[in-house]
C-alpha atoms as a PDB file:
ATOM      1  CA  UNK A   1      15.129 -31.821 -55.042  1.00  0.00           C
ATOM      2  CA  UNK A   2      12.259 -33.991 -56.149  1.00  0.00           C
ATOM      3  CA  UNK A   3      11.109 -34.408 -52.471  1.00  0.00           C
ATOM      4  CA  UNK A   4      11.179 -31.187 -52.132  1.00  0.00           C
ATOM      5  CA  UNK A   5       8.780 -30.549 -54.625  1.00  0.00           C
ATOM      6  CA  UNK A   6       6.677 -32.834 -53.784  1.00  0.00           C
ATOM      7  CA  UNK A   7       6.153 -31.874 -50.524  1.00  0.00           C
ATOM      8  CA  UNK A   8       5.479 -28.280 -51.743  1.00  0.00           C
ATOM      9  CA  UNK A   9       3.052 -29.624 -53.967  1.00  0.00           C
ATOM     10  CA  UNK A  10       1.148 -31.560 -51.187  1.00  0.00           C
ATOM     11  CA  UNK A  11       0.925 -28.408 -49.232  1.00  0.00           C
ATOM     12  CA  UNK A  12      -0.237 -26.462 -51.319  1.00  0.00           C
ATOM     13  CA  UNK A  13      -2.898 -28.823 -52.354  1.00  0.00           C
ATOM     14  CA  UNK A  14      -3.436 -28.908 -48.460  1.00  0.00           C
ATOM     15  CA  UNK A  15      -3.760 -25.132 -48.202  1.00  0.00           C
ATOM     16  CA  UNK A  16      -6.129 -25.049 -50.820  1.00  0.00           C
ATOM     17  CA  UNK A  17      -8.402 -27.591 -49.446  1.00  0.00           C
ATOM     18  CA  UNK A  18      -8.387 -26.068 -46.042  1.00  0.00           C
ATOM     19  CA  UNK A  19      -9.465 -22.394 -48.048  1.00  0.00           C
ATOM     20  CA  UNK A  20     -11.712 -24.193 -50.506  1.00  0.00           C
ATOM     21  CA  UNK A  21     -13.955 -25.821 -47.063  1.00  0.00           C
ATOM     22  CA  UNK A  22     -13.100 -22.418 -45.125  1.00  0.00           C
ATOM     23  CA  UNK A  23     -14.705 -20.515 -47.842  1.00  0.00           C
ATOM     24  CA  UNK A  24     -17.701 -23.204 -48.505  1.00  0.00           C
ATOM     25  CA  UNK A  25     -18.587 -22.966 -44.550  1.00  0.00           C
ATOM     26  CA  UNK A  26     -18.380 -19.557 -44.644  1.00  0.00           C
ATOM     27  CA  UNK A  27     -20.755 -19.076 -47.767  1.00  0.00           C
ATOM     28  CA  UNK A  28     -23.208 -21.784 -47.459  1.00  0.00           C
ATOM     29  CA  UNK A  29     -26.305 -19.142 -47.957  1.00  0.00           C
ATOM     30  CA  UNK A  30     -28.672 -20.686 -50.458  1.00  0.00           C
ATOM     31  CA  UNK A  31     -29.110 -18.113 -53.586  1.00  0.00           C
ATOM     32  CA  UNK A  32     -31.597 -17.990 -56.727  1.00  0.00           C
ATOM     33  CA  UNK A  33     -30.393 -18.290 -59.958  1.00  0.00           C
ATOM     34  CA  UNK A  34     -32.959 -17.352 -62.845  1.00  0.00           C
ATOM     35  CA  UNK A  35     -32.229 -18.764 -65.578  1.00  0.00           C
ATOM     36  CA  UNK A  36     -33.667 -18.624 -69.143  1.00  0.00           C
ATOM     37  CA  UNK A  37     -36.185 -21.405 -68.961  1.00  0.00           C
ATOM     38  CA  UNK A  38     -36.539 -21.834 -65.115  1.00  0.00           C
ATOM     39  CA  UNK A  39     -34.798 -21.043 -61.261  1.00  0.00           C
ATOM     40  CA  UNK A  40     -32.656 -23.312 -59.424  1.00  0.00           C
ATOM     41  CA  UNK A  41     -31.593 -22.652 -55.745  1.00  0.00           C
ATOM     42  CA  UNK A  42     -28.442 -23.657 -55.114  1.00  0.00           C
ATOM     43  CA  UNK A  43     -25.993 -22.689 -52.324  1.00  0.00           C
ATOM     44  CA  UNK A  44     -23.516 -19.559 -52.910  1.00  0.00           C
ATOM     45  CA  UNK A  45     -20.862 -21.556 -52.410  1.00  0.00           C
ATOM     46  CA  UNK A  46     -21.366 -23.942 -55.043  1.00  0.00           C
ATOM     47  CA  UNK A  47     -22.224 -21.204 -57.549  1.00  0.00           C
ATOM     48  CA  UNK A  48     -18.495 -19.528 -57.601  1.00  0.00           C
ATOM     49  CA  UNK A  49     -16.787 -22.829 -57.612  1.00  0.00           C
ATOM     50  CA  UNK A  50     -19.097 -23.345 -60.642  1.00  0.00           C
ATOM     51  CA  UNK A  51     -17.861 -19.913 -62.229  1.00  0.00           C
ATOM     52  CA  UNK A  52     -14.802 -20.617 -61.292  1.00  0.00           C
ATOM     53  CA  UNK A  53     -14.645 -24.492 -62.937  1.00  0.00           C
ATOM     54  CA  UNK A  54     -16.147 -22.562 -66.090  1.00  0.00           C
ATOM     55  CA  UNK A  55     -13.770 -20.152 -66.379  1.00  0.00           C
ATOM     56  CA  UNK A  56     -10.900 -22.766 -66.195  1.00  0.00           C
ATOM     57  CA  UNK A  57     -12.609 -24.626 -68.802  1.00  0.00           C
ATOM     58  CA  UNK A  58     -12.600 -21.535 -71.410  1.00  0.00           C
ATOM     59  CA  UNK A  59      -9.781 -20.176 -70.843  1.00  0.00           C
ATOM     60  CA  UNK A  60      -7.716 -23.589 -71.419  1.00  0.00           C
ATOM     61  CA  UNK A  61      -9.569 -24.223 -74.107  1.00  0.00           C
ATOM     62  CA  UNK A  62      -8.721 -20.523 -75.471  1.00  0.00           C
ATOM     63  CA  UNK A  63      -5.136 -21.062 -75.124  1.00  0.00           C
ATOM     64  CA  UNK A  64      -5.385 -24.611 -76.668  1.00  0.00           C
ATOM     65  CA  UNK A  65      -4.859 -23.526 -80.279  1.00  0.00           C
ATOM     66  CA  UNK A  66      -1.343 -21.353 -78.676  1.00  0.00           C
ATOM     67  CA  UNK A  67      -0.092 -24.004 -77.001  1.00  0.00           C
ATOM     68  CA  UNK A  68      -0.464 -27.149 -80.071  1.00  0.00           C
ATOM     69  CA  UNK A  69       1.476 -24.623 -82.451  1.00  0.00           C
ATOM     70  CA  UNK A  70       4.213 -24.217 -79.319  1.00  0.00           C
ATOM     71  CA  UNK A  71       4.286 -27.779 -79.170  1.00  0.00           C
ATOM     72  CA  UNK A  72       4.368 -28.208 -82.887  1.00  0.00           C
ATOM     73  CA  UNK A  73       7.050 -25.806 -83.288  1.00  0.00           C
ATOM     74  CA  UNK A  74       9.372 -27.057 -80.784  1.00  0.00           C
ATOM     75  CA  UNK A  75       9.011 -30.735 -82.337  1.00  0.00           C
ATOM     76  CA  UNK A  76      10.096 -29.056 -85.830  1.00  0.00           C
ATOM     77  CA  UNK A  77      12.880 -27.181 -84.566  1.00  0.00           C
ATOM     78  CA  UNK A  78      13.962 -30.133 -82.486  1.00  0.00           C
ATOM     79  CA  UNK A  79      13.839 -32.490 -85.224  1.00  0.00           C
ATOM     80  CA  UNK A  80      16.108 -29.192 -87.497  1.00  0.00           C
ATOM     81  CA  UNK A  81      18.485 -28.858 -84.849  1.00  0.00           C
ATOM     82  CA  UNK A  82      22.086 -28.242 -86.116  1.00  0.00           C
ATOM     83  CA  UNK A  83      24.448 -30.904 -84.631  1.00  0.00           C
END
């Protein structure tokens, strides 16, 4: 059963790769972005996996606080466990 997962796992890393360069090919278009204090040109590409890497970013470290008390909890009613 372990195998077996790993394999999935593998694949699906594989899959993604092979969509991640599909998609990069595909959208390789340089783009402006304005910023506050200056522009930067930067492939389109590169832009949503940099939206994308943000977004990761905040939303793991908005469910950070959730998932310490989870962890915290389960300790406490581990350690409380009748016998």
């Amino acid at each position: 059963m372990r195998l077996l997962n790993h394999f999935m796992a593998i694949v699906l890393v594989l899959f993604a790769v092979v969509f991640g360069l599909g998609f990069a090919l595909s959208n390789s278009d340089l783009v402006q972005v304005h910023y506050y204090v200056g522009t930067k040109t930067m492939p389109l590409s590169m832009l949503v996996l940099g939206a994308l890497v943000l977004g990761l970013v905040v939303g793991w470290l908005a469910a950070l606080p959730t998932i310490i008390r989870l962890k915290i909890e389960k300790s406490y009613y581990q350690r409380h466990q009748a016998p």
